[in-house]
Structures are given as C-alpha cells and as structure tokens.
PDB file of N, CA and C in Angstrom:
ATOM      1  N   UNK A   1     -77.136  15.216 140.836  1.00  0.00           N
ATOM      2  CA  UNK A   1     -76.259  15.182 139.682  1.00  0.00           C
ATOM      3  C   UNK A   1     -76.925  15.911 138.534  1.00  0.00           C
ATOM      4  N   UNK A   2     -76.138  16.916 138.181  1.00  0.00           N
ATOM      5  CA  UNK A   2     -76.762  17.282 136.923  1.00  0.00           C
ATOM      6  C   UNK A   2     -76.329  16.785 135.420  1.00  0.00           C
ATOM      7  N   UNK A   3     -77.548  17.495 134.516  1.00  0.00           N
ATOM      8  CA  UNK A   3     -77.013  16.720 132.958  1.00  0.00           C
ATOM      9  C   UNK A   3     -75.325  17.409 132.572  1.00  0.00           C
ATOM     10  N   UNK A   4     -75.367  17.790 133.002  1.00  0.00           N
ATOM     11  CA  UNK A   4     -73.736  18.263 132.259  1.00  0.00           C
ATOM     12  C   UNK A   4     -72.885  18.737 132.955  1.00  0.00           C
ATOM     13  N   UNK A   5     -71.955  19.231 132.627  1.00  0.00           N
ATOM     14  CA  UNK A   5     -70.628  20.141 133.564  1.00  0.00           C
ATOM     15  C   UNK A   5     -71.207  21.113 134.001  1.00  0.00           C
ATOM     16  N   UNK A   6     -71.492  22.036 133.285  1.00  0.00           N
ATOM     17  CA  UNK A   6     -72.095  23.253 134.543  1.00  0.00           C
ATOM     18  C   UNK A   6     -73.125  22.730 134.997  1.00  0.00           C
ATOM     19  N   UNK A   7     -73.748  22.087 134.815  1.00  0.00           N
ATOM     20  CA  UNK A   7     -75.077  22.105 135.793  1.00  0.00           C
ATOM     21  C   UNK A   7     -74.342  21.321 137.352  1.00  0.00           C
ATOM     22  N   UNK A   8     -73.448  20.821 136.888  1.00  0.00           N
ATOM     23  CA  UNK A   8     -72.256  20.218 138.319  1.00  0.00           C
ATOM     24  C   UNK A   8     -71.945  21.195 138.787  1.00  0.00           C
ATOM     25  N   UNK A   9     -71.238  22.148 138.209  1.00  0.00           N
ATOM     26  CA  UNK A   9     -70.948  23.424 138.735  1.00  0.00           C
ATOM     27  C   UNK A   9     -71.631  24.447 139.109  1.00  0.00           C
ATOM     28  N   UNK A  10     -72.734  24.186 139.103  1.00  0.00           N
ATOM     29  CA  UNK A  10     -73.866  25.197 139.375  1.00  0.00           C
ATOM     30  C   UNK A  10     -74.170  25.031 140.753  1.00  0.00           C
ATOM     31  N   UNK A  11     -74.552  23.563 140.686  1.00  0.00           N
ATOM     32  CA  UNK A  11     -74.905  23.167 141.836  1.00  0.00           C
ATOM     33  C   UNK A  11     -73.877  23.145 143.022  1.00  0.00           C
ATOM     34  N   UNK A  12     -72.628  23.143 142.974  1.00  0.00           N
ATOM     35  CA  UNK A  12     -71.485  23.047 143.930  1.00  0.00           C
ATOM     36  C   UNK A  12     -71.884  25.220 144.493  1.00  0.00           C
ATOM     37  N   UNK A  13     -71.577  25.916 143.357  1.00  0.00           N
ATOM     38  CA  UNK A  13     -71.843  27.113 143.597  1.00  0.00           C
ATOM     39  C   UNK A  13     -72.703  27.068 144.753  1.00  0.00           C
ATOM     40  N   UNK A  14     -74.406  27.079 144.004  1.00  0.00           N
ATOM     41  CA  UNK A  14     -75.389  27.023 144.911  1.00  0.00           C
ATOM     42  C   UNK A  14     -75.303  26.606 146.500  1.00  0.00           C
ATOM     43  N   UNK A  15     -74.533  25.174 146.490  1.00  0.00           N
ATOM     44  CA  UNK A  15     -74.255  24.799 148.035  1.00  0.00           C
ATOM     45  C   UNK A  15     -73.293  25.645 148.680  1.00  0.00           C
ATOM     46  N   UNK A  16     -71.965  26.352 148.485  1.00  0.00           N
ATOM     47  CA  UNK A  16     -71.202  26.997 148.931  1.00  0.00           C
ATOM     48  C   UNK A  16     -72.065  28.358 149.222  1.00  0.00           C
ATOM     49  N   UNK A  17     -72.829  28.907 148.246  1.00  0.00           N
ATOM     50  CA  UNK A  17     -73.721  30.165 148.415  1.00  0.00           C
ATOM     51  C   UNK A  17     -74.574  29.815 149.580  1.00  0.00           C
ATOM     52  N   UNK A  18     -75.485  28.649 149.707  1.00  0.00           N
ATOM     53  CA  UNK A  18     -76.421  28.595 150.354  1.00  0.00           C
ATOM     54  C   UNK A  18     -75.969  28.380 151.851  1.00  0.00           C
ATOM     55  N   UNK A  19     -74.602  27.866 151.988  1.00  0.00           N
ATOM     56  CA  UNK A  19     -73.572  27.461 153.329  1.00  0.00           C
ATOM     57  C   UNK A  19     -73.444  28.902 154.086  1.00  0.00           C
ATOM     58  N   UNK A  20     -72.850  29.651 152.965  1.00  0.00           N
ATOM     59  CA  UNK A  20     -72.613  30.621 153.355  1.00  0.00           C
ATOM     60  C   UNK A  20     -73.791  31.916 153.935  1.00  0.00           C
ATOM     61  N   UNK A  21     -74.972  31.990 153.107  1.00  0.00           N
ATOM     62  CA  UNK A  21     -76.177  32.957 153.486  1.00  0.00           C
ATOM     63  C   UNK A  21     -76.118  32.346 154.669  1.00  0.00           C
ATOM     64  N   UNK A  22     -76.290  30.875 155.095  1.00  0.00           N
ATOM     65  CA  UNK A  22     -77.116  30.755 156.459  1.00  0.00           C
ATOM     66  C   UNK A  22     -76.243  31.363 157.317  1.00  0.00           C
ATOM     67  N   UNK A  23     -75.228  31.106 157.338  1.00  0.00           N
ATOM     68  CA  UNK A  23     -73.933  31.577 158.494  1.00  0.00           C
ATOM     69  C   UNK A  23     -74.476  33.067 158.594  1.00  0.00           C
ATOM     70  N   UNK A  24     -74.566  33.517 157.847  1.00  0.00           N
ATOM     71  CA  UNK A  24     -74.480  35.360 157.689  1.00  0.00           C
ATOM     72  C   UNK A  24     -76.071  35.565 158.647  1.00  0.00           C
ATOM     73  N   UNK A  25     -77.040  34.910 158.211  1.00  0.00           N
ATOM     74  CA  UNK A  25     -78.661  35.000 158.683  1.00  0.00           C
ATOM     75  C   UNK A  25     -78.121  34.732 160.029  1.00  0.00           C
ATOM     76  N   UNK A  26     -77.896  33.196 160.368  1.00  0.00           N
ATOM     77  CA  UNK A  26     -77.447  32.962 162.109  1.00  0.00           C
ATOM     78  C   UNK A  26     -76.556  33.850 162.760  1.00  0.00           C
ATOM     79  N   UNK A  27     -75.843  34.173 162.142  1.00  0.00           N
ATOM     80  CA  UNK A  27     -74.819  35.401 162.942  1.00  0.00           C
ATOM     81  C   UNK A  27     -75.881  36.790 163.078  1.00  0.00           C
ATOM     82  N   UNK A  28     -76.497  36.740 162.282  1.00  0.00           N
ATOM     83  CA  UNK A  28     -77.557  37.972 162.611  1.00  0.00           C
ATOM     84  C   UNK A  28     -78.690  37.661 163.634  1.00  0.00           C
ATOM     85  N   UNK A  29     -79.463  36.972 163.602  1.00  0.00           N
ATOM     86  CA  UNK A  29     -80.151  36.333 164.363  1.00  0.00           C
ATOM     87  C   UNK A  29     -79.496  35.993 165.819  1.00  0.00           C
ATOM     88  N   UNK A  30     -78.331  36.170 166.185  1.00  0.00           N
ATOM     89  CA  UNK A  30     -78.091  35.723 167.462  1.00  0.00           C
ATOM     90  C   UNK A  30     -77.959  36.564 168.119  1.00  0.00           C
ATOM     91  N   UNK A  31     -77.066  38.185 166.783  1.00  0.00           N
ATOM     92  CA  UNK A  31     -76.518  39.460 167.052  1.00  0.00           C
ATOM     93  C   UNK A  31     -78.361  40.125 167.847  1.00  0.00           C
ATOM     94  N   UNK A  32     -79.421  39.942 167.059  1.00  0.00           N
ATOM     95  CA  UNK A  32     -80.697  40.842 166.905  1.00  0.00           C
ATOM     96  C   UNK A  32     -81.189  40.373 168.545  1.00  0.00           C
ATOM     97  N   UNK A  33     -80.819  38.761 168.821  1.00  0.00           N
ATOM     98  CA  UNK A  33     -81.459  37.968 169.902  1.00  0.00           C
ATOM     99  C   UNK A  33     -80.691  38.689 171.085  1.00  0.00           C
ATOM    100  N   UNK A  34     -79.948  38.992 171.136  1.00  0.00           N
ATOM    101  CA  UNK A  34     -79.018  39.706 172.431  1.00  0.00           C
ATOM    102  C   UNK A  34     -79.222  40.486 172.693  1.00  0.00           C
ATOM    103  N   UNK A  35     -79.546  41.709 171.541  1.00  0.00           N
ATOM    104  CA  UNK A  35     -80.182  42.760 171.371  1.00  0.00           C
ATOM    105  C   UNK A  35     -81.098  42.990 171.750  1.00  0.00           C
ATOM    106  N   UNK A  36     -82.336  42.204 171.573  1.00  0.00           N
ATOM    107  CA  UNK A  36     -83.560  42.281 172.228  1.00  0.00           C
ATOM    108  C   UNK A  36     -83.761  41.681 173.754  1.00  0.00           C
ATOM    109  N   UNK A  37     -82.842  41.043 173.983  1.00  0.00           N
ATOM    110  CA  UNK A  37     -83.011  41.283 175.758  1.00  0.00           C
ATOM    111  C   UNK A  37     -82.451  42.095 176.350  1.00  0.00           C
ATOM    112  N   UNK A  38     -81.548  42.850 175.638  1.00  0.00           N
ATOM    113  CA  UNK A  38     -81.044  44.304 176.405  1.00  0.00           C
ATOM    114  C   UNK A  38     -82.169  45.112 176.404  1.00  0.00           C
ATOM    115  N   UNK A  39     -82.972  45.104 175.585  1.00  0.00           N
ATOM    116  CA  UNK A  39     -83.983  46.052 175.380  1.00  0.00           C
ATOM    117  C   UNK A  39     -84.778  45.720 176.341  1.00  0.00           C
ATOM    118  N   UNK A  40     -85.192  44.311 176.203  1.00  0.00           N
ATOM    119  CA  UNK A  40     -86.342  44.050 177.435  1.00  0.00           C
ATOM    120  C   UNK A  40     -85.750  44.202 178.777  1.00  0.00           C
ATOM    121  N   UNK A  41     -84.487  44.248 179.255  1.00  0.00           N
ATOM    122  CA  UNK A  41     -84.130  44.125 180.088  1.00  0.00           C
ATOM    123  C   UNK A  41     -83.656  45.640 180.749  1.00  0.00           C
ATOM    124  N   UNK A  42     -83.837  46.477 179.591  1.00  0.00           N
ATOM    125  CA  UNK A  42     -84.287  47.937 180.204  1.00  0.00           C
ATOM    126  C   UNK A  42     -82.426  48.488 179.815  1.00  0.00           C
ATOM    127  N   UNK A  43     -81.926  47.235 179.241  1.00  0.00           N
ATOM    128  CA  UNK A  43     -79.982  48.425 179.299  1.00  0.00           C
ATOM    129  C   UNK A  43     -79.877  48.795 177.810  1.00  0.00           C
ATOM    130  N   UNK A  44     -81.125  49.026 176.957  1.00  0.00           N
ATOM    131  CA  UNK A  44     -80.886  50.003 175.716  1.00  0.00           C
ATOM    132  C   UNK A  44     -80.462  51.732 175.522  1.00  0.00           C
ATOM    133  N   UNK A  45     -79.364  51.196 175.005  1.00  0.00           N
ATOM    134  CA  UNK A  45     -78.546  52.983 175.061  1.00  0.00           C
ATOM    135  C   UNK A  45     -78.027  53.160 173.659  1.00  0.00           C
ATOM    136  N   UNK A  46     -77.425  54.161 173.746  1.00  0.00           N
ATOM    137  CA  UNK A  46     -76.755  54.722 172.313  1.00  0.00           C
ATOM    138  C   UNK A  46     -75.643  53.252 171.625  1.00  0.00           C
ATOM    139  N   UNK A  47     -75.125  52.791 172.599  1.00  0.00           N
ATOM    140  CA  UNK A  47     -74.294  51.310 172.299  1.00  0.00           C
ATOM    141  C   UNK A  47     -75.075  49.836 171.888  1.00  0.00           C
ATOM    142  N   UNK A  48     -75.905  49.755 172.276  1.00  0.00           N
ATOM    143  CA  UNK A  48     -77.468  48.826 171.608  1.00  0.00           C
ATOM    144  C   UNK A  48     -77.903  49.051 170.445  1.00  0.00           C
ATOM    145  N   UNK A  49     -77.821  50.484 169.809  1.00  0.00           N
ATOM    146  CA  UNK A  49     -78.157  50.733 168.718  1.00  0.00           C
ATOM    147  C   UNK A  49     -76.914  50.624 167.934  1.00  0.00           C
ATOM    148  N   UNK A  50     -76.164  51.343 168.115  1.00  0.00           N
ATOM    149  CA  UNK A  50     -74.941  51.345 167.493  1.00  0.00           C
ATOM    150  C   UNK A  50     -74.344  49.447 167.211  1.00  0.00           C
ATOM    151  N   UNK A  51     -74.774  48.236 167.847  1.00  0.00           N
ATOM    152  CA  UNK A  51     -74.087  46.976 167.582  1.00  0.00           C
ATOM    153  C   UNK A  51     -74.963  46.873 166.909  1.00  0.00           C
ATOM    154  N   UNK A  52     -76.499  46.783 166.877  1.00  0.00           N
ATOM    155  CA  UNK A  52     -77.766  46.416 166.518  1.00  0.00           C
ATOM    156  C   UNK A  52     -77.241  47.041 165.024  1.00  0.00           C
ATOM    157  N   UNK A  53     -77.089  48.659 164.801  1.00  0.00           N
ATOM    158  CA  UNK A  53     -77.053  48.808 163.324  1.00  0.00           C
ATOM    159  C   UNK A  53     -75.761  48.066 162.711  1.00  0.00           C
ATOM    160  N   UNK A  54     -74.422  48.183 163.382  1.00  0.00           N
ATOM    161  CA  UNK A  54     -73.635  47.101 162.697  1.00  0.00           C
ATOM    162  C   UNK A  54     -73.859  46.169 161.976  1.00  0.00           C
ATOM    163  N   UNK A  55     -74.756  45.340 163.302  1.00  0.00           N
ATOM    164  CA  UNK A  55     -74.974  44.006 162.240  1.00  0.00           C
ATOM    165  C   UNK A  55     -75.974  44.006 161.319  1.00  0.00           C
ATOM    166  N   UNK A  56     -77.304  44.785 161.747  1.00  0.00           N
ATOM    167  CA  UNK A  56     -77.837  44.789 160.268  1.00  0.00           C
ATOM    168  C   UNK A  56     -77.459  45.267 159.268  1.00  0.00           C
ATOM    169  N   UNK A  57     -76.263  46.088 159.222  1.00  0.00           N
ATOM    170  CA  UNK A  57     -75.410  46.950 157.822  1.00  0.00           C
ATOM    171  C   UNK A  57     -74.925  45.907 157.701  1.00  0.00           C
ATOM    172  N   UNK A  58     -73.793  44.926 158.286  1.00  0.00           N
ATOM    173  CA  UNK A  58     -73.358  43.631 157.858  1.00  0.00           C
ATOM    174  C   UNK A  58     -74.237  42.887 156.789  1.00  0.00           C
ATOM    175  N   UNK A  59     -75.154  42.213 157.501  1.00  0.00           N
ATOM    176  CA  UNK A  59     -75.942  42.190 156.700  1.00  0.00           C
ATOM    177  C   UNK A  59     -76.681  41.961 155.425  1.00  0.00           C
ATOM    178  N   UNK A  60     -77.208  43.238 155.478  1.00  0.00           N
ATOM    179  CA  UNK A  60     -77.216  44.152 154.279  1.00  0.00           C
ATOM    180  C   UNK A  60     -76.298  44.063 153.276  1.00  0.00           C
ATOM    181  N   UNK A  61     -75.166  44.341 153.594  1.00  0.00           N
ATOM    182  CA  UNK A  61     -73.959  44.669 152.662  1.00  0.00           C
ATOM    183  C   UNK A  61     -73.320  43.163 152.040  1.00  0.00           C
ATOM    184  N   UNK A  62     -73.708  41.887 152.778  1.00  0.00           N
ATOM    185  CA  UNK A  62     -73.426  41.154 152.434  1.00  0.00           C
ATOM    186  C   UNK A  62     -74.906  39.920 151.613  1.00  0.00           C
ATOM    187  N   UNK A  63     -75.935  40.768 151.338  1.00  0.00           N
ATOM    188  CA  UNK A  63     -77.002  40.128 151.042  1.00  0.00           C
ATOM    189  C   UNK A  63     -77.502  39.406 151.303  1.00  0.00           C
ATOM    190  N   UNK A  64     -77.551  39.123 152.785  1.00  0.00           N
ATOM    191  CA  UNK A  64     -78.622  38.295 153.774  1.00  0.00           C
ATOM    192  C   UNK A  64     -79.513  38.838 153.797  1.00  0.00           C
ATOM    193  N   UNK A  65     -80.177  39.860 153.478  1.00  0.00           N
ATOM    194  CA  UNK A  65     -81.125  40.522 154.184  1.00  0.00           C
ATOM    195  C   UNK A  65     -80.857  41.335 153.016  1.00  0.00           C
ATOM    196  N   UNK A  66     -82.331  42.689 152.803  1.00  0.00           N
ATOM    197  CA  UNK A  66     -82.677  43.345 151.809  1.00  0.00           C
ATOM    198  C   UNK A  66     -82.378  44.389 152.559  1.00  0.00           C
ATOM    199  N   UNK A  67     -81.685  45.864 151.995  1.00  0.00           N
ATOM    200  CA  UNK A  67     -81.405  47.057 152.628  1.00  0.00           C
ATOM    201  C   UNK A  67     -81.892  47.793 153.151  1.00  0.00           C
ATOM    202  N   UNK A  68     -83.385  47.816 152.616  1.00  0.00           N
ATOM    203  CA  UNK A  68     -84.533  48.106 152.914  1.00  0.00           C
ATOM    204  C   UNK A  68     -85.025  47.704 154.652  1.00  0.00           C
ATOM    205  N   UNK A  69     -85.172  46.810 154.510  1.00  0.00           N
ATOM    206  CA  UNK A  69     -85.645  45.591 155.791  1.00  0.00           C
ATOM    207  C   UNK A  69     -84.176  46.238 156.951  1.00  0.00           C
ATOM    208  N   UNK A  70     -83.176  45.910 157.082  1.00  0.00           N
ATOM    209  CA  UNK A  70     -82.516  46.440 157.594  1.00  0.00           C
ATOM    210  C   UNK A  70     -82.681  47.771 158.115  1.00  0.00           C
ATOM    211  N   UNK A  71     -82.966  49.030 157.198  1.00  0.00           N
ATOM    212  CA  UNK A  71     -83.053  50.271 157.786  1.00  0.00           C
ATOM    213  C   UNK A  71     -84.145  49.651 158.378  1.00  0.00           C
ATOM    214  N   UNK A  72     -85.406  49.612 157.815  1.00  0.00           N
ATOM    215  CA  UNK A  72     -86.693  49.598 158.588  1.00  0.00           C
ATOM    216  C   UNK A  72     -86.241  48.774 159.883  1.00  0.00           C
ATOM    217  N   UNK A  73     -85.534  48.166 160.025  1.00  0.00           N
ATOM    218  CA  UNK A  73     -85.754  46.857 161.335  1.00  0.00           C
ATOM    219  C   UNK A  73     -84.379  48.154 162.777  1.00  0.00           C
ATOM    220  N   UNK A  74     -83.296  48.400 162.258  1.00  0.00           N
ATOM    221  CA  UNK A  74     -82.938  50.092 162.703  1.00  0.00           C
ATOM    222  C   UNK A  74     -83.825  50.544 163.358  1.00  0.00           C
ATOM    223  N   UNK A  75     -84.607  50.876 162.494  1.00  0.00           N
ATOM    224  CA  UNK A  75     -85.814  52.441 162.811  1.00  0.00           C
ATOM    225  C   UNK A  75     -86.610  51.580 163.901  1.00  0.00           C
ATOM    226  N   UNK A  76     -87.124  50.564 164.103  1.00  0.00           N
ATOM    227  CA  UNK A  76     -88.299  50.014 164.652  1.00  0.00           C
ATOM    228  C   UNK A  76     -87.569  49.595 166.093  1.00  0.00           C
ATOM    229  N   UNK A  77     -86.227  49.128 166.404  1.00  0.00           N
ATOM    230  CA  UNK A  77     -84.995  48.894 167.165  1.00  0.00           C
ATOM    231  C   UNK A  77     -84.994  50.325 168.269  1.00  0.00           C
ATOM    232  N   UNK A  78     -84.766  51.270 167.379  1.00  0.00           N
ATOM    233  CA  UNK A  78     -84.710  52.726 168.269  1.00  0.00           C
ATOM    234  C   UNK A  78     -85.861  53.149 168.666  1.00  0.00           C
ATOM    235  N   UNK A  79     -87.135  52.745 168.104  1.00  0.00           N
ATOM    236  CA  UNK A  79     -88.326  53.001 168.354  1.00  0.00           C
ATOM    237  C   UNK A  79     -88.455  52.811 169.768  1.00  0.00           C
ATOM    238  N   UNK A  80     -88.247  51.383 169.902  1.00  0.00           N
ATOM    239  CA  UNK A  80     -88.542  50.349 170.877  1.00  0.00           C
ATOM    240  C   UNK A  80     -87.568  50.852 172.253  1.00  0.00           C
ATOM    241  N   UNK A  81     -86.207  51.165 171.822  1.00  0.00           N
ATOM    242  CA  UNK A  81     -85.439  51.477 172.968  1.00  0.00           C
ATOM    243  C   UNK A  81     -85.795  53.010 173.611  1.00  0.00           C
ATOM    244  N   UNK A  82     -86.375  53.919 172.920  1.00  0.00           N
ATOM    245  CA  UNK A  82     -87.123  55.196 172.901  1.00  0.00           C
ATOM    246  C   UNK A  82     -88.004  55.212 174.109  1.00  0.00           C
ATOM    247  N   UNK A  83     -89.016  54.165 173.286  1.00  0.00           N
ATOM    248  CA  UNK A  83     -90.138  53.636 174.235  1.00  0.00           C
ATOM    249  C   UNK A  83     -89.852  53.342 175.732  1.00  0.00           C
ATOM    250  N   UNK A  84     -89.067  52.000 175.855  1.00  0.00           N
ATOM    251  CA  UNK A  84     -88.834  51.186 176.994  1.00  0.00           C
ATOM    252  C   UNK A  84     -88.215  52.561 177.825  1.00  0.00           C
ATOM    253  N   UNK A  85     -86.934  53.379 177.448  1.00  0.00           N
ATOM    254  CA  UNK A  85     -86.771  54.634 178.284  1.00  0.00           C
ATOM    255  C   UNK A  85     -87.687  55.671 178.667  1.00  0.00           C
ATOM    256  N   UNK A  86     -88.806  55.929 178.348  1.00  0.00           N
ATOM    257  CA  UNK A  86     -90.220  56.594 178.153  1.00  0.00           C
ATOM    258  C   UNK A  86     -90.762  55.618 179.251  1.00  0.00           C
ATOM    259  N   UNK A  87     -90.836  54.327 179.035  1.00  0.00           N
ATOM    260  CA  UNK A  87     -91.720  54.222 180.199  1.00  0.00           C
ATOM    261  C   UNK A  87     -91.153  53.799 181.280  1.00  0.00           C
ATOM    262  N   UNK A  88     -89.390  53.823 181.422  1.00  0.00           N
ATOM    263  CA  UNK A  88     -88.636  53.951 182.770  1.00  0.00           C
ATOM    264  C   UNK A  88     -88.429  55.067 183.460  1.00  0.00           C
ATOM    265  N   UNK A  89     -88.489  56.466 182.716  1.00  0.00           N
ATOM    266  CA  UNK A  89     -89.142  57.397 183.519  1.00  0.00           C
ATOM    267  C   UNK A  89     -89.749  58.166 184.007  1.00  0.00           C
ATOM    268  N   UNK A  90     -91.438  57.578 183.128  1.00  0.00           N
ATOM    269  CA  UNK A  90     -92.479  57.899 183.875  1.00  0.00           C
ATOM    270  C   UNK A  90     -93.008  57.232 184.846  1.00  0.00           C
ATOM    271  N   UNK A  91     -92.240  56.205 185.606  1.00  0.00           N
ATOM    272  CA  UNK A  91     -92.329  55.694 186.923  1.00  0.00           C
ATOM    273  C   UNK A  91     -91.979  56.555 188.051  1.00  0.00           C
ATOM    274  N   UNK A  92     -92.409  57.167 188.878  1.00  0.00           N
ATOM    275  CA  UNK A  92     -91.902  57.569 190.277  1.00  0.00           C
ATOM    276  C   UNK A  92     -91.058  56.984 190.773  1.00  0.00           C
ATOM    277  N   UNK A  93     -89.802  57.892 190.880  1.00  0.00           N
ATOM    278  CA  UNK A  93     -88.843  56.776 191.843  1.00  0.00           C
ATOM    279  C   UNK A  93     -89.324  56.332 193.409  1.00  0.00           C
ATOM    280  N   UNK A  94     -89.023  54.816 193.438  1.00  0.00           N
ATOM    281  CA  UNK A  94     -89.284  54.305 194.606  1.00  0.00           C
ATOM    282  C   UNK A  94     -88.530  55.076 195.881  1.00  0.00           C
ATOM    283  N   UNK A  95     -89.445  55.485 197.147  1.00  0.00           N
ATOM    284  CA  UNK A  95     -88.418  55.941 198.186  1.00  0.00           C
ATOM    285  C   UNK A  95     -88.311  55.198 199.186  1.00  0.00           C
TER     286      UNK A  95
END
C-alpha cells in the first residue's frame, strides 16, 4: 500500500509492467531454447536464423531485452550455425 493515490497507481502500473516483461522474456527463452537444439542437433539453416532473429527483434522492439544484446546474441546464433555446418562437412562421408 502506498502513502497516496499515485503511489497506488504506481504500483498497479509496475505489476501490469512487470506481468507483462516476464511473458515477453519466457516467450523468448522458449523461442532461443528450440533454437538451440536445432543447432545442436545439426538442422540449422537459413530458417533457424530467420525465427531466431524474429524473436529477438520481438524482443527488442518490445523492451525485454536491450537492442544491442539482441543483434549481438543474432551474430553469435549464425556464428554457431556456421560452425556446426563447418564441422558437418569436414567429416568424410561414411561408405
């Protein structure tokens, strides 16, 4: 309870704001978690990146996350799927 009317109203704000960031963080976090077992799981393609940047522009655009952090987390995403294809075919195919 606060001392006065807005500080009532502040605080109602705050809870509706704070309801809302988490939803936006968990919806990202589940989007990034799916993401990264495609990757480990070797099916990262042009469509992995392309959902992966969606949701971190989501995001972003909705101030879960800093814009910054987003590109960088992008860049480090394609890195990784770069990689994992790099070292699927410098394996010899099995005969």
């Amino acid at each position: 309870m606060g001392h006065s009317l807005s500080a009532d109203k502040r605080e109602r704000q705050n809870l509706k704001r704070r309801h809302r960031n988490r939803g936006n963080l968990i919806t990202l976090r589940k989007a990034m978690k799916g993401i990264n077992a495609d990757i480990a799981a070797g099916k990262g393609d042009a469509k992995t990146i392309a959902s992966a940047s969606k949701a971190l522009d989501r995001a972003a655009r909705k101030n879960a996350i800093p814009k910054k952090r987003a590109d960088r987390k992008k860049s480090r995403l394609a890195l990784a799927i770069n990689r994992a294809k790099a070292a699927g075919q410098s394996t010899p195919p099995k005969s």
